[in-house]
C-alpha atoms as a PDB file:
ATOM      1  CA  UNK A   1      66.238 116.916  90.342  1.00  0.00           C
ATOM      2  CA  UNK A   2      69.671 115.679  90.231  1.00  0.00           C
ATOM      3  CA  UNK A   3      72.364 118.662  88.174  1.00  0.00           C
ATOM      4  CA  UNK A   4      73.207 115.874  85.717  1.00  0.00           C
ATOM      5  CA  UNK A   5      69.704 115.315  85.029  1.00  0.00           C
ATOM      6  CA  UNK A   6      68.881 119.055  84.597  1.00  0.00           C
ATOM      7  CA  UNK A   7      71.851 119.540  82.840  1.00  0.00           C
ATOM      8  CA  UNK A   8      71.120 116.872  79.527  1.00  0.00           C
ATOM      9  CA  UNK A   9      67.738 117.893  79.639  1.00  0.00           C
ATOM     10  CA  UNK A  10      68.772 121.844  79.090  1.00  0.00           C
ATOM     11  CA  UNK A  11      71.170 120.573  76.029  1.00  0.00           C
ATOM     12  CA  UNK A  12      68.641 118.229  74.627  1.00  0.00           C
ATOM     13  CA  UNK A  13      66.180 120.599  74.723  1.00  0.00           C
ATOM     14  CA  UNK A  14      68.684 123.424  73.257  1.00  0.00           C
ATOM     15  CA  UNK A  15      69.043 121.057  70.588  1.00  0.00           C
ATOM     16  CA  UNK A  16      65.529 120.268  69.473  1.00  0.00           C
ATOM     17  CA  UNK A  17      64.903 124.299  69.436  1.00  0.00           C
ATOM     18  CA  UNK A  18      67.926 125.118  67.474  1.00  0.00           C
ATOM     19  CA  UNK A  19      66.505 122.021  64.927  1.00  0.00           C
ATOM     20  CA  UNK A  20      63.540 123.438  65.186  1.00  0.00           C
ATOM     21  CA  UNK A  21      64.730 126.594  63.995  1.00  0.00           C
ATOM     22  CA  UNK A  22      66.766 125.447  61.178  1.00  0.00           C
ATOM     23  CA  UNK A  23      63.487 123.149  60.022  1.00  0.00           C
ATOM     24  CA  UNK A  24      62.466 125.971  57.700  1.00  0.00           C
ATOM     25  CA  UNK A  25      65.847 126.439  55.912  1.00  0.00           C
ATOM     26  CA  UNK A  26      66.474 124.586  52.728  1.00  0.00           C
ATOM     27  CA  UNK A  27      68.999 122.099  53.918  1.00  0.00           C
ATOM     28  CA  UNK A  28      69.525 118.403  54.531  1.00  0.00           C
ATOM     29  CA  UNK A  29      68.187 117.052  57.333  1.00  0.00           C
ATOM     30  CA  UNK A  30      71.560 115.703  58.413  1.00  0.00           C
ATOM     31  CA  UNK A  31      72.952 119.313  57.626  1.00  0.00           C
ATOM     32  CA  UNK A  32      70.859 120.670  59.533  1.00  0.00           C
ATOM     33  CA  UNK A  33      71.270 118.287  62.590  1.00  0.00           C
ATOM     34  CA  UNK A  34      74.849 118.872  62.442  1.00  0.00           C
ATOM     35  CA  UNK A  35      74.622 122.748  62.648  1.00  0.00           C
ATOM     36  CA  UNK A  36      72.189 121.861  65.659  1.00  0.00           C
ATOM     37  CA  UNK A  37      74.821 120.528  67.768  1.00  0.00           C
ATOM     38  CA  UNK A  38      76.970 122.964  67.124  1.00  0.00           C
ATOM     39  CA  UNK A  39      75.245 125.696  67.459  1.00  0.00           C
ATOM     40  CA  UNK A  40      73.503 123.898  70.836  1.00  0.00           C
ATOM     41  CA  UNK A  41      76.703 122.689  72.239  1.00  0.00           C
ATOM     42  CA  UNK A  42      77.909 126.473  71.670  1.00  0.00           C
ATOM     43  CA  UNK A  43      74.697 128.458  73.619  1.00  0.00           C
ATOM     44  CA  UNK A  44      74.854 125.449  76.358  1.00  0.00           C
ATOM     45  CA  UNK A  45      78.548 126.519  76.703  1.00  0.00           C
ATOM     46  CA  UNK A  46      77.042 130.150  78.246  1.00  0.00           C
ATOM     47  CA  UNK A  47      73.434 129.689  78.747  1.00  0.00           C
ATOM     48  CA  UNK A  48      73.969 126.275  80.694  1.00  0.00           C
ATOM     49  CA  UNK A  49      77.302 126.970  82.913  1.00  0.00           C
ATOM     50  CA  UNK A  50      75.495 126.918  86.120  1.00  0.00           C
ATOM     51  CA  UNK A  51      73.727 123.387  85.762  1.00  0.00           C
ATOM     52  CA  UNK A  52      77.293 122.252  84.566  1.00  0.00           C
ATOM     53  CA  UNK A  53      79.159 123.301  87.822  1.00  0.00           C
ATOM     54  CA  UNK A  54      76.764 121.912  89.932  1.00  0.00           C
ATOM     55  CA  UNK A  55      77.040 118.727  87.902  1.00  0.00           C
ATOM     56  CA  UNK A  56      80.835 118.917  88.242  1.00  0.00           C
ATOM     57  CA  UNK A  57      80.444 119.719  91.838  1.00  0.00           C
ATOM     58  CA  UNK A  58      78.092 116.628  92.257  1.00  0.00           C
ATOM     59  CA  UNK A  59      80.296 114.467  90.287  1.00  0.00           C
ATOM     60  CA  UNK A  60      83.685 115.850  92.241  1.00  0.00           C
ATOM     61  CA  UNK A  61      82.070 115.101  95.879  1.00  0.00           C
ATOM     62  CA  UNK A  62      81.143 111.405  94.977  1.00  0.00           C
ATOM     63  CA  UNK A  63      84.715 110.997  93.439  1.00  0.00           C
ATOM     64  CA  UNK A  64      86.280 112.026  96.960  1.00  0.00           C
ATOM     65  CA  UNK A  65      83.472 109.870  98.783  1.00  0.00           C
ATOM     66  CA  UNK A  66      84.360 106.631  96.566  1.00  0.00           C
ATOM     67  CA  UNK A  67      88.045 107.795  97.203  1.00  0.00           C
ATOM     68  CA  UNK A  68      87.688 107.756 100.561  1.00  0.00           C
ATOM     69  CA  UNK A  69      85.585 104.732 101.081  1.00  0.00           C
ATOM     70  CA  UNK A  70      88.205 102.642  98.733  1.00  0.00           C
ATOM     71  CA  UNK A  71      91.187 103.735 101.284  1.00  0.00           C
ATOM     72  CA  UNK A  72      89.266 102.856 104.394  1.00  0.00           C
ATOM     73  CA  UNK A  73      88.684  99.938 102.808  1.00  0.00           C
ATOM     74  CA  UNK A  74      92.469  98.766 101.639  1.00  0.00           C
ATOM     75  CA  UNK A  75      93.129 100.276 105.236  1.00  0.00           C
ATOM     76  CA  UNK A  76      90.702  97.547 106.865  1.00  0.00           C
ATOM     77  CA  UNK A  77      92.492  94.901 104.709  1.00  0.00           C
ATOM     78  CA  UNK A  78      95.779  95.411 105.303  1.00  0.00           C
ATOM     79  CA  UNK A  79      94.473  94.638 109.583  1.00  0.00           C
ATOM     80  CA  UNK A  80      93.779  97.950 110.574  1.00  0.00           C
ATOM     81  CA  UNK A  81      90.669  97.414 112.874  1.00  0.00           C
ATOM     82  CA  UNK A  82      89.648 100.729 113.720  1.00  0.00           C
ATOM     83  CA  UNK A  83      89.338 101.303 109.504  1.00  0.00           C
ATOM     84  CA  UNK A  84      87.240  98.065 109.654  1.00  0.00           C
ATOM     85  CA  UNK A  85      85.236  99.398 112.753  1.00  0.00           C
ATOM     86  CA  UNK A  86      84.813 102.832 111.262  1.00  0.00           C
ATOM     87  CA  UNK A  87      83.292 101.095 107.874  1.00  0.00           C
ATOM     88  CA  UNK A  88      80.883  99.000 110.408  1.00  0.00           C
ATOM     89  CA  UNK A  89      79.465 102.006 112.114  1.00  0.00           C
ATOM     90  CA  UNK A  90      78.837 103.852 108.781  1.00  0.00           C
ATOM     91  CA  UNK A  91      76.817 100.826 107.284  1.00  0.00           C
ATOM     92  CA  UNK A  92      75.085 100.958 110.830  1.00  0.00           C
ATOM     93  CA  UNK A  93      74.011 104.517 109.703  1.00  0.00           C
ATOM     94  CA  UNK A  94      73.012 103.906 106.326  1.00  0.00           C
ATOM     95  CA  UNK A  95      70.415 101.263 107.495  1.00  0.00           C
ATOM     96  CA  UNK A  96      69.084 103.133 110.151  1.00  0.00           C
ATOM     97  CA  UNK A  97      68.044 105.939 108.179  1.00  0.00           C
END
């Protein structure tokens, strides 16, 4: 399961179980959903730190990737063949796998 996924569904469902605690209180509802994400975005802050550096991990690597591919590809426009060639070969590998 991809981190981001993982990651939404762990403060989602920190959400609905803080709401879920706070059902029996006497407050209004939309008091009550407001001290949910709070209190949610607070325990994800600790309880969740792992799911959200693997997220930021996952979300760092295919910034450098699109990075990269957008330089190769200026580089093949401005007439450099071998950037061209290079981008050739790695669409070669992406359809034979």
């Amino acid at each position: 399961m991809s981190p981001a996924v993982k990651y939404t569904l762990g403060r989602i469902g920190l959400f609905v179980v803080v709401f879920a605690a706070l059902l029996p209180v006497p407050l209004n509802l939309f008091v009550k959903a407001m001290i949910a994400v709070i209190a949610s975005a607070a325990f994800s802050f600790f309880l969740l730190a792992k799911w959200r550096l693997e997220m930021a991990e996952q979300l760092s690597s295919a910034a450098q990737r699109r990075a990269a591919e957008k330089k190769r590809l200026r580089a093949a426009l401005a007439g450099d063949e071998d950037a061209a060639a290079e981008g050739d070969r790695a669409v070669d590998t992406k359809d034979g796998a």
